[in-house]
N, C-alpha and C. Protein backbone atom coordinates (compact mmCIF):
# COMPACT_ATOMS: atom_id res chain seq x y z
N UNK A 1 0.85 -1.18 0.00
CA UNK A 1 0.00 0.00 0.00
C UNK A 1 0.89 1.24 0.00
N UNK A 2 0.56 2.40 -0.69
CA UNK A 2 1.36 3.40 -1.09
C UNK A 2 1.38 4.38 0.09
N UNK A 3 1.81 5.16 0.53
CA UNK A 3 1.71 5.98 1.72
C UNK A 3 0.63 6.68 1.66
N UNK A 4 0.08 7.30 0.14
CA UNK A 4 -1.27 8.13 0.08
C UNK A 4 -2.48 7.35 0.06
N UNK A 5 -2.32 5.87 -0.30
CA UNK A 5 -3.37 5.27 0.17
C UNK A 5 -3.51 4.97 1.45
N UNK A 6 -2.49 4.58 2.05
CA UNK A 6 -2.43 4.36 3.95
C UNK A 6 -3.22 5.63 4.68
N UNK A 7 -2.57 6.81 3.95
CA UNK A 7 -3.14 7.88 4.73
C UNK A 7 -4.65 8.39 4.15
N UNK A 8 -5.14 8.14 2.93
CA UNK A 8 -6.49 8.19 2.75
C UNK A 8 -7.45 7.02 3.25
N UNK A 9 -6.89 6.03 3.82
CA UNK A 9 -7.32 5.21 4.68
C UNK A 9 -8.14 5.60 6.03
N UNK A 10 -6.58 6.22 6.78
CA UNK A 10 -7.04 6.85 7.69
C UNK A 10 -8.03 7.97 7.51
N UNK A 11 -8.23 8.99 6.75
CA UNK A 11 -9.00 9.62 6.36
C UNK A 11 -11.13 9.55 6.77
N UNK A 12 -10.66 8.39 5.41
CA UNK A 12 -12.02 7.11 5.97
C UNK A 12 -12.49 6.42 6.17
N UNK A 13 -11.46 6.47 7.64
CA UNK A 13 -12.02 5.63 8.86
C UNK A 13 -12.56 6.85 10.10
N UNK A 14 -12.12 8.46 9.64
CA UNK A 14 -12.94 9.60 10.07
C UNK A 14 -11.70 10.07 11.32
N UNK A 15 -10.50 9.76 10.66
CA UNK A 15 -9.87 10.15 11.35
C UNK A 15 -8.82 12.07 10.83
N UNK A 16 -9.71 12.61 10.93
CA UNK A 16 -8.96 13.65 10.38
C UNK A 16 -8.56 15.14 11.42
N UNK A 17 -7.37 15.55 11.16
CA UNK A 17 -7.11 15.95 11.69
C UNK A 17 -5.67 17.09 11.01
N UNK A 18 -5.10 18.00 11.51
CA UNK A 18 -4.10 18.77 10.80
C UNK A 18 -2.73 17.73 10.69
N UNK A 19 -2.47 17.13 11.19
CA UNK A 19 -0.96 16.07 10.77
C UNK A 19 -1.67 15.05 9.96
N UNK A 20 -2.80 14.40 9.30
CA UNK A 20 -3.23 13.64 8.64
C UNK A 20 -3.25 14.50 7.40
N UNK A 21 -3.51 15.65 6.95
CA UNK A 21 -4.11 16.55 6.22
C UNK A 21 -2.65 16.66 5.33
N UNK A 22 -1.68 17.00 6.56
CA UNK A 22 -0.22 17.42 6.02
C UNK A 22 0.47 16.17 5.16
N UNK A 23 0.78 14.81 6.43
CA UNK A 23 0.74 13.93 5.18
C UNK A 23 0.74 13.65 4.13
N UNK A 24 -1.11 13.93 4.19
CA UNK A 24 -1.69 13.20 2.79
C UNK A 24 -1.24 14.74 1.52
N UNK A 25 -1.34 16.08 2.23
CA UNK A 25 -0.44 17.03 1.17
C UNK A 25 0.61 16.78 0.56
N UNK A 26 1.74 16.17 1.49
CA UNK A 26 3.08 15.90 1.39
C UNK A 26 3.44 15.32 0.62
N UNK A 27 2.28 13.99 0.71
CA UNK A 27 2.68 12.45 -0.45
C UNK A 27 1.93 13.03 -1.51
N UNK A 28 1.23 13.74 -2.07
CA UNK A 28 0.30 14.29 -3.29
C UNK A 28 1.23 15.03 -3.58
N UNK A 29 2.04 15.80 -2.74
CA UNK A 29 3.14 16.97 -3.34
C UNK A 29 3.96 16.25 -3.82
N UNK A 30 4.87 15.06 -3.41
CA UNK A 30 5.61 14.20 -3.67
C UNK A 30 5.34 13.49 -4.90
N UNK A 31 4.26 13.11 -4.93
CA UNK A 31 3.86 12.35 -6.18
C UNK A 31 3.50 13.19 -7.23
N UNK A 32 3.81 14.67 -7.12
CA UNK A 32 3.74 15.49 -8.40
C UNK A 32 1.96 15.74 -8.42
N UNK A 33 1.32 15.33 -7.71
CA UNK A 33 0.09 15.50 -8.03
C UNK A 33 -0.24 16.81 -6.72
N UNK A 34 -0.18 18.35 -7.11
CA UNK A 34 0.03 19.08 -6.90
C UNK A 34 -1.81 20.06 -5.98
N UNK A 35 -2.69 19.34 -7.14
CA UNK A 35 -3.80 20.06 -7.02
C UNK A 35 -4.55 19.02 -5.57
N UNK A 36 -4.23 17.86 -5.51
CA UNK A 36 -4.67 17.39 -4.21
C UNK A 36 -3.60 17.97 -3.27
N UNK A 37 -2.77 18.04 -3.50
CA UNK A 37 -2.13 18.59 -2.26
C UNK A 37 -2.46 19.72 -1.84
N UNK A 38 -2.84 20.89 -2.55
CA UNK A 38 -4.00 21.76 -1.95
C UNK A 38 -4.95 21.52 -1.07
N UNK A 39 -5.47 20.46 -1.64
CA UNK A 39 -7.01 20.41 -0.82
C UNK A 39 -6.50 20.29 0.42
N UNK A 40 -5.79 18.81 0.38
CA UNK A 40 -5.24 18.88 1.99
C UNK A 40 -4.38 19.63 3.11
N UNK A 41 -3.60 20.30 2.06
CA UNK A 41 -3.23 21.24 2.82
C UNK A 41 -3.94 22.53 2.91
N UNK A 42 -4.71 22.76 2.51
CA UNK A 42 -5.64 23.86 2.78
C UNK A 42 -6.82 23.62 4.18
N UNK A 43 -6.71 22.64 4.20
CA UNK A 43 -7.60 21.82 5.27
C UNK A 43 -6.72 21.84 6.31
N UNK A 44 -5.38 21.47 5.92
CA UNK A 44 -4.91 21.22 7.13
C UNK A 44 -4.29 22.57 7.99
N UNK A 45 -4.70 23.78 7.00
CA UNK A 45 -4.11 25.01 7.73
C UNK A 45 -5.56 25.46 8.52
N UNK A 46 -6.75 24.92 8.39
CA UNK A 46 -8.20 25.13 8.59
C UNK A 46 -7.83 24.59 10.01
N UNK A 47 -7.47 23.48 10.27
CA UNK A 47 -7.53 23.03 11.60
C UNK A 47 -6.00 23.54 12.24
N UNK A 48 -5.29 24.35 11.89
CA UNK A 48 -3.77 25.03 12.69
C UNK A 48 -3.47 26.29 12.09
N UNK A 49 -4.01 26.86 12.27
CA UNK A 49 -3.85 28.67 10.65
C UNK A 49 -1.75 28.81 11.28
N UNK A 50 -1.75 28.13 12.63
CA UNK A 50 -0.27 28.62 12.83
C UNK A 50 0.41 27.17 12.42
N UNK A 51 0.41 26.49 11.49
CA UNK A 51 1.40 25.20 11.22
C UNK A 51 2.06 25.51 9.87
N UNK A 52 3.51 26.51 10.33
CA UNK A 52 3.84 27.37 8.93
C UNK A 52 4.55 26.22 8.74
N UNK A 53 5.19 24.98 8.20
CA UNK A 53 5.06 23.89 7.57
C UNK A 53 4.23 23.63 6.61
N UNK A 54 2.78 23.53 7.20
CA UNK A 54 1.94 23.23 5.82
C UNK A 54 1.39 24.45 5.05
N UNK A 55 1.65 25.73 5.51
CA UNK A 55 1.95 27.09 4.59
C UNK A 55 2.67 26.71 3.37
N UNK A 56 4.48 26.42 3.88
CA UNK A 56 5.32 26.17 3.16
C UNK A 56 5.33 25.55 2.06
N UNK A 57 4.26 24.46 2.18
CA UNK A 57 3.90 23.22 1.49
C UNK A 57 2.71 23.88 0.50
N UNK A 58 1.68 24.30 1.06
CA UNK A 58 0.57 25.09 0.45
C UNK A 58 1.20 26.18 -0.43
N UNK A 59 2.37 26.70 -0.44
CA UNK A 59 2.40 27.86 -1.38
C UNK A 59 3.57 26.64 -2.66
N UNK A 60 4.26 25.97 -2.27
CA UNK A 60 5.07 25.17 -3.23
C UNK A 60 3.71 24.43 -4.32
N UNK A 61 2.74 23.98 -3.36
CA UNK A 61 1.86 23.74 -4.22
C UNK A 61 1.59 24.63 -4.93
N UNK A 62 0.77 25.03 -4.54
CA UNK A 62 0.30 26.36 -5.42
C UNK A 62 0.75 27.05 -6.39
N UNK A 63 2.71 27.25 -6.26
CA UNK A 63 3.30 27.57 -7.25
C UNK A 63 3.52 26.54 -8.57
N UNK A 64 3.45 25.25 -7.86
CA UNK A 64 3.52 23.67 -9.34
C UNK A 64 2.47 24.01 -10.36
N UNK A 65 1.28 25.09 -9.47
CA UNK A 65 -0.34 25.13 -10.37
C UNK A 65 -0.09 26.09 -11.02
N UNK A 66 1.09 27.03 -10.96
CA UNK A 66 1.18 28.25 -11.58
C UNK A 66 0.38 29.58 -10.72
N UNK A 67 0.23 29.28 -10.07
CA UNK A 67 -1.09 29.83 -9.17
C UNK A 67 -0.10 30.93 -8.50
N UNK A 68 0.58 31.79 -8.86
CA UNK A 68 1.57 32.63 -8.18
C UNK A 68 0.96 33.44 -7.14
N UNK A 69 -0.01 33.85 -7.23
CA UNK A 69 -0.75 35.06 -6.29
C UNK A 69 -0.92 33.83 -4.68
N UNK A 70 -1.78 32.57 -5.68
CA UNK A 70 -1.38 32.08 -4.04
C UNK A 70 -0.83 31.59 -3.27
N UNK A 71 0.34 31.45 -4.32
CA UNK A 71 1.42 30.77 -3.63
C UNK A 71 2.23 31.80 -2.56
N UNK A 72 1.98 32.97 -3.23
CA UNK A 72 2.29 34.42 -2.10
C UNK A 72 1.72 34.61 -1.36
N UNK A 73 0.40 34.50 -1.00
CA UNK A 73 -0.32 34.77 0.06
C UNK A 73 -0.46 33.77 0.85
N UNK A 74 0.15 32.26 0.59
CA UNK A 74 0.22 30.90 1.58
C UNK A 74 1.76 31.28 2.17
N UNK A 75 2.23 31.74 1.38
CA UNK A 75 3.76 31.92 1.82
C UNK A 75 4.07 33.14 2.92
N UNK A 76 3.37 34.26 2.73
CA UNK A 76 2.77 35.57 3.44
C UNK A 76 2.41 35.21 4.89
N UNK A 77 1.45 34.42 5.17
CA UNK A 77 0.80 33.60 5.72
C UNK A 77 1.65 32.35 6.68
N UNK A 78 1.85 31.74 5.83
CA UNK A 78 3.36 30.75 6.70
C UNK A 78 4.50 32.11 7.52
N UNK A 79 5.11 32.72 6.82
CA UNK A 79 5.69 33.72 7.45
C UNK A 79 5.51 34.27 8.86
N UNK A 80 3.97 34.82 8.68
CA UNK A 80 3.75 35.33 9.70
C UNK A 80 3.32 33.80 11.18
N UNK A 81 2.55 32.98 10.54
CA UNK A 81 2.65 31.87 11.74
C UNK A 81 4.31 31.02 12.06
N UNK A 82 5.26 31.49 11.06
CA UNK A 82 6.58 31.09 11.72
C UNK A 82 7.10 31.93 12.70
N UNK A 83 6.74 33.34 12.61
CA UNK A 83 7.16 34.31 13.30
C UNK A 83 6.68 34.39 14.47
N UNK A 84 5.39 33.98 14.93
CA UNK A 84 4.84 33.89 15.90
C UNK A 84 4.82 33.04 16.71
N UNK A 85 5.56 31.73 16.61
CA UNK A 85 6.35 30.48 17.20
C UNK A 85 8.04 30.44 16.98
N UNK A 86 8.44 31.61 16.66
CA UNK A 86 9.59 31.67 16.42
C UNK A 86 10.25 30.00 15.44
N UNK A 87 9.73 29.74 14.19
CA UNK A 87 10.00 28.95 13.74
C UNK A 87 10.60 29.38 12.61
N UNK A 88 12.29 29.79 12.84
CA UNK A 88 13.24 30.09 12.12
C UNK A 88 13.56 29.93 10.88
N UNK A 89 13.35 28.21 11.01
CA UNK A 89 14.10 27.66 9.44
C UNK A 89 12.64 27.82 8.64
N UNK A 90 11.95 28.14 8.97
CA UNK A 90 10.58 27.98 8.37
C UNK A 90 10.53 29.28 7.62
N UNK A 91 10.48 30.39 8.56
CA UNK A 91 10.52 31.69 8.28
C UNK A 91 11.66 32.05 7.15
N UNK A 92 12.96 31.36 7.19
CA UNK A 92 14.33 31.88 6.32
C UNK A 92 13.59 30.78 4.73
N UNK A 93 13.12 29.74 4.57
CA UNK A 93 12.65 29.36 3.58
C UNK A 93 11.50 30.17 2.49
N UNK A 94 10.37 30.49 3.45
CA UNK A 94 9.28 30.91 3.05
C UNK A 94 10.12 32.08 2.24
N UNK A 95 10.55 33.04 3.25
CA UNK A 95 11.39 34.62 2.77
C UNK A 95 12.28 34.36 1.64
N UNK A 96 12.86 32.91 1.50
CA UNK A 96 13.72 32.51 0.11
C UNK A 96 12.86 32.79 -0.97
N UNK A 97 11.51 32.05 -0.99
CA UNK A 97 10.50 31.69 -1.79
C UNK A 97 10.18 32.81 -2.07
N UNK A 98 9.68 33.75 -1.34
CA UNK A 98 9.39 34.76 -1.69
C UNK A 98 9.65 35.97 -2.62
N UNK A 99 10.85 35.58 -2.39
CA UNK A 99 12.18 37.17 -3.22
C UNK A 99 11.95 36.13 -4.63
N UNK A 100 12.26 34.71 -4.90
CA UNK A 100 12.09 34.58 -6.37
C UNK A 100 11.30 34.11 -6.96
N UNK A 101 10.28 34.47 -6.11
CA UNK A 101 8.55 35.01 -7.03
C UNK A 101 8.86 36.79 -7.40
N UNK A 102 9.42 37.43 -6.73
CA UNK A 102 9.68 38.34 -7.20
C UNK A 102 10.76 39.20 -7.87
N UNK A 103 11.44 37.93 -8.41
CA UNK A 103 13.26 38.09 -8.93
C UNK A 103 12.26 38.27 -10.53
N UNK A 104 13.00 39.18 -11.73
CA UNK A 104 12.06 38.84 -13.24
C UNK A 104 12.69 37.67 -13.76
N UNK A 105 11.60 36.74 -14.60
CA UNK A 105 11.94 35.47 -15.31
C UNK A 105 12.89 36.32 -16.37
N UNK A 106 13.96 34.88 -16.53
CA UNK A 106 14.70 35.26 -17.63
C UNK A 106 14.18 34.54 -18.58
């Protein structure tokens, strides 16, 4: 069984929750399949608005969709819930991400 089936398992059996959500983002991000990893990570910031992890994850998605605006405002967003747990490496990533969404394409 694949890890995204294990964890959509758990799912429904009604077990959901923000580290199930992230997961199942993680392995959808992993597996290139970009637009489920939204869902779940959009869910999973619903149940933690401060788990700048699945921000991080939510705006990488978002950017695979081309989706630039929201990949800035998940990233905006992660920022500020890293800052508010003092979650450093989180905060110095997001702020990477950020500057080259706004560096011009060559």
């Amino acid at each position: 069984m694949t890890t995204v089936a294990a964890l959509e398992k758990l799912l429904a059996a009604g077990h959901d929750n923000a580290l199930l959500r992230f997961g199942l983002g993680n392995a959808h991000l992993d597996a290139g399949n970009a637009s489920e990893a939204v869902l779940h990570l959009s869910r999973c910031v619903e149940f933690d608005p401060n788990y700048s992890a699945a921000w991080k994850l939510l705006g990488k998605a978002r950017a695979a969709l081309g989706e630039t605006a929201a990949a800035r405002a998940a990233w905006q967003q992660g920022l500020e819930a890293a800052r508010r747990h003092g979650d450093k490496q989180a905060e110095k990533e997001m702020s990477v991400f950020l500057k080259k969404l706004d560096k011009p394409a060559h």
